[in-house]
Protein backbone atom coordinates (compact mmCIF):
# COMPACT_ATOMS: atom_id res chain seq x y z
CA UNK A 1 -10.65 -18.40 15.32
CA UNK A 2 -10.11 -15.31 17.38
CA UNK A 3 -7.43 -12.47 16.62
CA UNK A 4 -6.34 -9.27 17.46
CA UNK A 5 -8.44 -6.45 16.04
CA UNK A 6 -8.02 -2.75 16.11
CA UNK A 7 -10.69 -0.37 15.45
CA UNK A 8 -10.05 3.39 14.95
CA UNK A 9 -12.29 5.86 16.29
CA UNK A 10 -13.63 3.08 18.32
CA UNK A 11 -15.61 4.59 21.54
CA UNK A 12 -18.12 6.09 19.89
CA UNK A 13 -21.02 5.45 17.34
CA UNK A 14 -20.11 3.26 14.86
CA UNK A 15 -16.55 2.24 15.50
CA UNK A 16 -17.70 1.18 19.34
CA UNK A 17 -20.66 -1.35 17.73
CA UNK A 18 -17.69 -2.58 15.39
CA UNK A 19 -15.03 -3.22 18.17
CA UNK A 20 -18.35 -4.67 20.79
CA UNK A 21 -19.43 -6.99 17.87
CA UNK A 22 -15.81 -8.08 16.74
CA UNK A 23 -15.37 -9.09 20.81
CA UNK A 24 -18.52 -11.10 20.65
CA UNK A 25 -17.39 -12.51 17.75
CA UNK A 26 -14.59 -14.26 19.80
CA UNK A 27 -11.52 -12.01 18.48
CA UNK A 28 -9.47 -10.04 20.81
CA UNK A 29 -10.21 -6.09 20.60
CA UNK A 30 -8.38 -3.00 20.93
CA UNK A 31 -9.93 0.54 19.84
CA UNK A 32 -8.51 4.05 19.35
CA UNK A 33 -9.97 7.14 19.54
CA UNK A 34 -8.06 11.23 19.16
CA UNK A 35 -10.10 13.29 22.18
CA UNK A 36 -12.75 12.55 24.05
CA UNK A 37 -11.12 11.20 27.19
CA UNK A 38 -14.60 10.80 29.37
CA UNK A 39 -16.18 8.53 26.44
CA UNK A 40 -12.91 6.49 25.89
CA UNK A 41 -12.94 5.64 30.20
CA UNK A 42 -16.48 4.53 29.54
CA UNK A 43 -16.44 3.06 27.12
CA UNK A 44 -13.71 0.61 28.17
CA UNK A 45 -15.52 0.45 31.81
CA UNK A 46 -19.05 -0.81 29.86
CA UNK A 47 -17.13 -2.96 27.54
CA UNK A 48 -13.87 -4.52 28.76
CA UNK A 49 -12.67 -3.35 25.47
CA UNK A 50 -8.99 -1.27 25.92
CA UNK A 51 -8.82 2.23 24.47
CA UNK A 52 -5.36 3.75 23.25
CA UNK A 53 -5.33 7.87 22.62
CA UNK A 54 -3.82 8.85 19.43
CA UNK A 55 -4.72 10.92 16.26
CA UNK A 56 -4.80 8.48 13.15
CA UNK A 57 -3.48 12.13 11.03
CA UNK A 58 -0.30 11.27 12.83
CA UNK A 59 1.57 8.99 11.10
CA UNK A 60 4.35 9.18 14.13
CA UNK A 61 1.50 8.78 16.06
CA UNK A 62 0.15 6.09 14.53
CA UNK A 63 3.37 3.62 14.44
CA UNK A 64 3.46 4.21 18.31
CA UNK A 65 0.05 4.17 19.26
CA UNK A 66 0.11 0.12 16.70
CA UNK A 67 3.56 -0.74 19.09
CA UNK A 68 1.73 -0.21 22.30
CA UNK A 69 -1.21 -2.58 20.98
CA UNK A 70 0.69 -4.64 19.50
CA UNK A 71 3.18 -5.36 22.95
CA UNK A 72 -0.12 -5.23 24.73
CA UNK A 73 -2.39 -7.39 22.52
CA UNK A 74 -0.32 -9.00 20.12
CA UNK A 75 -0.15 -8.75 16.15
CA UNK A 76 -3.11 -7.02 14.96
CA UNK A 77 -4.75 -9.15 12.03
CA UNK A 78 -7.71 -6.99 11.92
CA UNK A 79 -7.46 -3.63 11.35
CA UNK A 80 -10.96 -1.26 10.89
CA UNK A 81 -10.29 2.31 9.77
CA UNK A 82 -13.70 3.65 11.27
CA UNK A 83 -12.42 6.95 12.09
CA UNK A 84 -13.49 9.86 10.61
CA UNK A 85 -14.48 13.78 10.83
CA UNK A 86 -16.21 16.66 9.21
CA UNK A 87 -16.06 19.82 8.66
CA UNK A 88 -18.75 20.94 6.50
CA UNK A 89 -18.92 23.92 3.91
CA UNK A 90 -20.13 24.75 0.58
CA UNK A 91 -17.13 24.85 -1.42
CA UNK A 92 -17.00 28.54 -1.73
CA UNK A 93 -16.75 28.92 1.46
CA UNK A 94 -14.20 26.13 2.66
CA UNK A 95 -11.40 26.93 3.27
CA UNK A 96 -7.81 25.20 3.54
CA UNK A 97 -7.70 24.13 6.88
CA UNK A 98 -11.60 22.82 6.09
CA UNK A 99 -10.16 20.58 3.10
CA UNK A 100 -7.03 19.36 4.64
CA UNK A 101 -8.68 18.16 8.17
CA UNK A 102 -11.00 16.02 6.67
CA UNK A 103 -8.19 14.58 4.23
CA UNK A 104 -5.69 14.02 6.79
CA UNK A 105 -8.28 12.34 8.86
CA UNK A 106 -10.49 9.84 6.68
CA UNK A 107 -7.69 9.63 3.78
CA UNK A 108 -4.37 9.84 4.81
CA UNK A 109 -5.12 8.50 8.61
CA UNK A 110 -6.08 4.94 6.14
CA UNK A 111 -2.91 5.02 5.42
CA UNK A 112 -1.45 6.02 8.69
CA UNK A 113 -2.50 3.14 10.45
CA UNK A 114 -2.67 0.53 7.77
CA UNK A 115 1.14 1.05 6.46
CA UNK A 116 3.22 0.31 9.70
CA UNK A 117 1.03 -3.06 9.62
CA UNK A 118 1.15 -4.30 5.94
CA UNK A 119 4.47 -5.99 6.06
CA UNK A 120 3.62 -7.67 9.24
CA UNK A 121 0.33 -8.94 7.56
CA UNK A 122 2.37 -10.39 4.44
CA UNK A 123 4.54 -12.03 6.46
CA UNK A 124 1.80 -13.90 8.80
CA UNK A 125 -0.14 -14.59 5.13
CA UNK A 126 -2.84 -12.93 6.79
CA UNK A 127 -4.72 -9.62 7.27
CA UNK A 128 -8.15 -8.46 7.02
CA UNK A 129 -8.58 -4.95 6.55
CA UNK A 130 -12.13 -3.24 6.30
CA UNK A 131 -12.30 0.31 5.85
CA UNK A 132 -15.54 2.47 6.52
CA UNK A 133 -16.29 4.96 3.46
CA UNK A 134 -19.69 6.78 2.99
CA UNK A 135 -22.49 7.07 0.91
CA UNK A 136 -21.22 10.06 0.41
CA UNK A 137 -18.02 8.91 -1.28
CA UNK A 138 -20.22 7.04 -4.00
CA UNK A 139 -22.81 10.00 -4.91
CA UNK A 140 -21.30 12.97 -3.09
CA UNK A 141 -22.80 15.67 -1.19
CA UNK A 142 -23.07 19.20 -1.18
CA UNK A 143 -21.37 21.17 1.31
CA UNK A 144 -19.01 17.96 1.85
CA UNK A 145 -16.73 18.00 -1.20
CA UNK A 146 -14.20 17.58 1.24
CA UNK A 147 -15.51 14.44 3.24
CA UNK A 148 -17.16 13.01 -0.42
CA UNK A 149 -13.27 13.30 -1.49
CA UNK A 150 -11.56 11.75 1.24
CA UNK A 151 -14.38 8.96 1.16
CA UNK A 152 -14.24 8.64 -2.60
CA UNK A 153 -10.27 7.97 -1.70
CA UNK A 154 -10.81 5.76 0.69
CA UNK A 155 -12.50 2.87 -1.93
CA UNK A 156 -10.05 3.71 -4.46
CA UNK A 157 -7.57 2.78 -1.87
CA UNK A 158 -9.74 -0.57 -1.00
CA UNK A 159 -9.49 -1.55 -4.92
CA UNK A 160 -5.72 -1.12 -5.23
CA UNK A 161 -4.37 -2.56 -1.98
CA UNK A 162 -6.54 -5.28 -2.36
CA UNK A 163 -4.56 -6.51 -5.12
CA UNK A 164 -1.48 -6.35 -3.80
CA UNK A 165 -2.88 -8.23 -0.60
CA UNK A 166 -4.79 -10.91 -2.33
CA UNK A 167 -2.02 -13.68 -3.07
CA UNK A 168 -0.47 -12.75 0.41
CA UNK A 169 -3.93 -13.70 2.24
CA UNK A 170 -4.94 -9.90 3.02
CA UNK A 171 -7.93 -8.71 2.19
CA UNK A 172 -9.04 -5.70 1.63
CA UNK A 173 -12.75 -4.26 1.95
CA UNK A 174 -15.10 -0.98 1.65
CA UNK A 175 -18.06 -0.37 3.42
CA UNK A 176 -20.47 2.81 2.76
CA UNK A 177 -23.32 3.08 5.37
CA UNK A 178 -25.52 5.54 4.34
CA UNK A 179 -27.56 7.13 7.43
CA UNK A 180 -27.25 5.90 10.88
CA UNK A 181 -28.66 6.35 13.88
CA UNK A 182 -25.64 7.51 15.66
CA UNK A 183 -25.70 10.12 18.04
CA UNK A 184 -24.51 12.78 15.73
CA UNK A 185 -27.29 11.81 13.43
CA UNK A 186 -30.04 11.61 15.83
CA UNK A 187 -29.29 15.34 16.87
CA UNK A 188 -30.36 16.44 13.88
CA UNK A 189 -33.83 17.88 13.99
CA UNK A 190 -36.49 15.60 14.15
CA UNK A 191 -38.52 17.86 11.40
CA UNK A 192 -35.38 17.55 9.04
CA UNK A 193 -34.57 13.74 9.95
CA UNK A 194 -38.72 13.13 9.11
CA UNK A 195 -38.91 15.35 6.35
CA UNK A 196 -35.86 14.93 4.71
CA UNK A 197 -33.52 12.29 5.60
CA UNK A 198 -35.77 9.50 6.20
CA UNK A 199 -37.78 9.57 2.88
CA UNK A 200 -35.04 9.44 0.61
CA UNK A 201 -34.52 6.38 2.50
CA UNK A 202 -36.29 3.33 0.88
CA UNK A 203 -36.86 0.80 3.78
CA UNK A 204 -37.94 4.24 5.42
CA UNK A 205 -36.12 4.40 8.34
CA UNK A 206 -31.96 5.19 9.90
CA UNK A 207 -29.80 2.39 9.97
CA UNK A 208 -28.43 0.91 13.36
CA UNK A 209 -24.48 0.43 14.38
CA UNK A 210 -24.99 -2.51 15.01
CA UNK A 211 -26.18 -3.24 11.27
CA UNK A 212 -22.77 -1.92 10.23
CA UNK A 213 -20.96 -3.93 13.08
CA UNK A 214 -22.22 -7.11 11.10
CA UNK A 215 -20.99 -6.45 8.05
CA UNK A 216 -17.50 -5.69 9.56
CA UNK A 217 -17.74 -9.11 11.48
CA UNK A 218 -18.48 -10.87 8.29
CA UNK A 219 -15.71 -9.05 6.23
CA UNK A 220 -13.18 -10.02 9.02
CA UNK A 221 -14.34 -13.53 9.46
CA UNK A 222 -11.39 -16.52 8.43
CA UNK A 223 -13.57 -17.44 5.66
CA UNK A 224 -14.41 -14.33 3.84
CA UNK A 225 -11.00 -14.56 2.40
CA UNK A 226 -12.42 -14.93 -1.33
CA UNK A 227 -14.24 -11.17 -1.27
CA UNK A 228 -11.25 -8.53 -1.64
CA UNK A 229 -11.59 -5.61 -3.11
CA UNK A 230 -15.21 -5.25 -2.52
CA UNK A 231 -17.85 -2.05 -1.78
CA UNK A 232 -20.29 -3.10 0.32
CA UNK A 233 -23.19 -0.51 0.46
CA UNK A 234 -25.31 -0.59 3.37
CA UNK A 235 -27.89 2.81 2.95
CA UNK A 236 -31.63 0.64 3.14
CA UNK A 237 -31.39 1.20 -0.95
CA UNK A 238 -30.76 4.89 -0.43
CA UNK A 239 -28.15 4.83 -3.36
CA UNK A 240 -27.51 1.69 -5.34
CA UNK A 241 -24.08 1.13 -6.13
């Protein structure tokens, strides 16, 4: 059965394999994104996929940018907070504005956009909600105590929402990929990504979006409504949960 799905941080990386697989899927998709106005335009030219500008730190932002979908689209009943930023530092060097970036972004934007659409969910019975943590949030990192924090938030936020969700037919879902071959990723040097990334990496080599994508299709699917609540670690055995 297709539905409405929203994907934050959608035009890029990650979030755009997400919102292209949830479309194939057969649901109807909308995606967000905070900036980058020239990716967004194609993005939506390549994919069909509409693209609404907003920052998910917003919470303002965030109940207007849902309304617009929403009169556009229809109820969202799938809602993937993909979105995310760093800003990378050893801790004795971070400072403030560091810290409270990241956490306004990949914490508090999970509850930017997923609040203004709970009660809607409870009231339909029905929600799926899948939101994209790290590796990083389940071992940490150095020089990302920041993102490890907001991550590390983000699936302590899966386990408690779930359980106010389950008996209403919302559930509620974690997934940490571990390295993927995004663009970001790929830029990193091809000496570090051989020499240090990729054999810490059991199966020995980056993960796709697309690999990600799936699990998000599964998690979203009608009948995945017995797994709430769950971390779902996708890393090719980098760190086992």
């Amino acid at each position: 059965m297709g539905r409405v799905a929203l994907v934050t941080g959608g035009t890029r990386g990650i979030g755009a394999a997400i919102a292209v697989a949830l479309k194939d899927a057969g649901h109807t998709v909308a995606v967000n994104y905070a900036g980058n106005d020239e990716a967004a335009a194609k993005f939506t030219a390549d994919t069909g996929i509409p693209a609404y500008k907003w920052s998910v730190a917003d919470y303002d932002g965030c109940v207007e940018g849902i309304a617009k979908v929403e009169a556009d689209l229809g109820p969202v009943e799938i809602l993937v907070n993909n979105a995310g930023i760093t800003r990378d530092g050893m801790f004795h060097k971070m400072t403030r504005e560091q810290w409270q970036e990241v956490i306004d972004t990949n914490l508090s934007g999970v509850f930017n956009m997923t609040h203004p659409l709970w009660n809607g969910m409870r009231e339909r019975k029905f929600g799926r909600i899948v939101n994209i943590s790290s590796i990083n949030g389940q071992k940490g990192q150095a020089g990302q105590v920041n993102y490890s924090a907001a991550k590390a938030g983000d699936i302590g936020f899966t386990k408690a929402l779930a359980q106010e969700g389950a008996f209403k037919g919302i559930t509620v879902n974690t997934i940490c990929p571990g390295y993927i071959g995004t663009e970001m990723v790929r830029a990193v040097p091809e000496k570090v990504l051989n020499e240090r990334i990729i054999p810490q990496i059991p199966v020995g080599r980056l993960g796709e979006p697309e690999e990600i994508a799936r699990c998000v299709v599964f998690l979203a699917a009608d009948d995945a409504g017995f797994i709430t609540g769950s971390t779902l670690t996708a890393n090719g055995g980098q760190y086992m949960a």
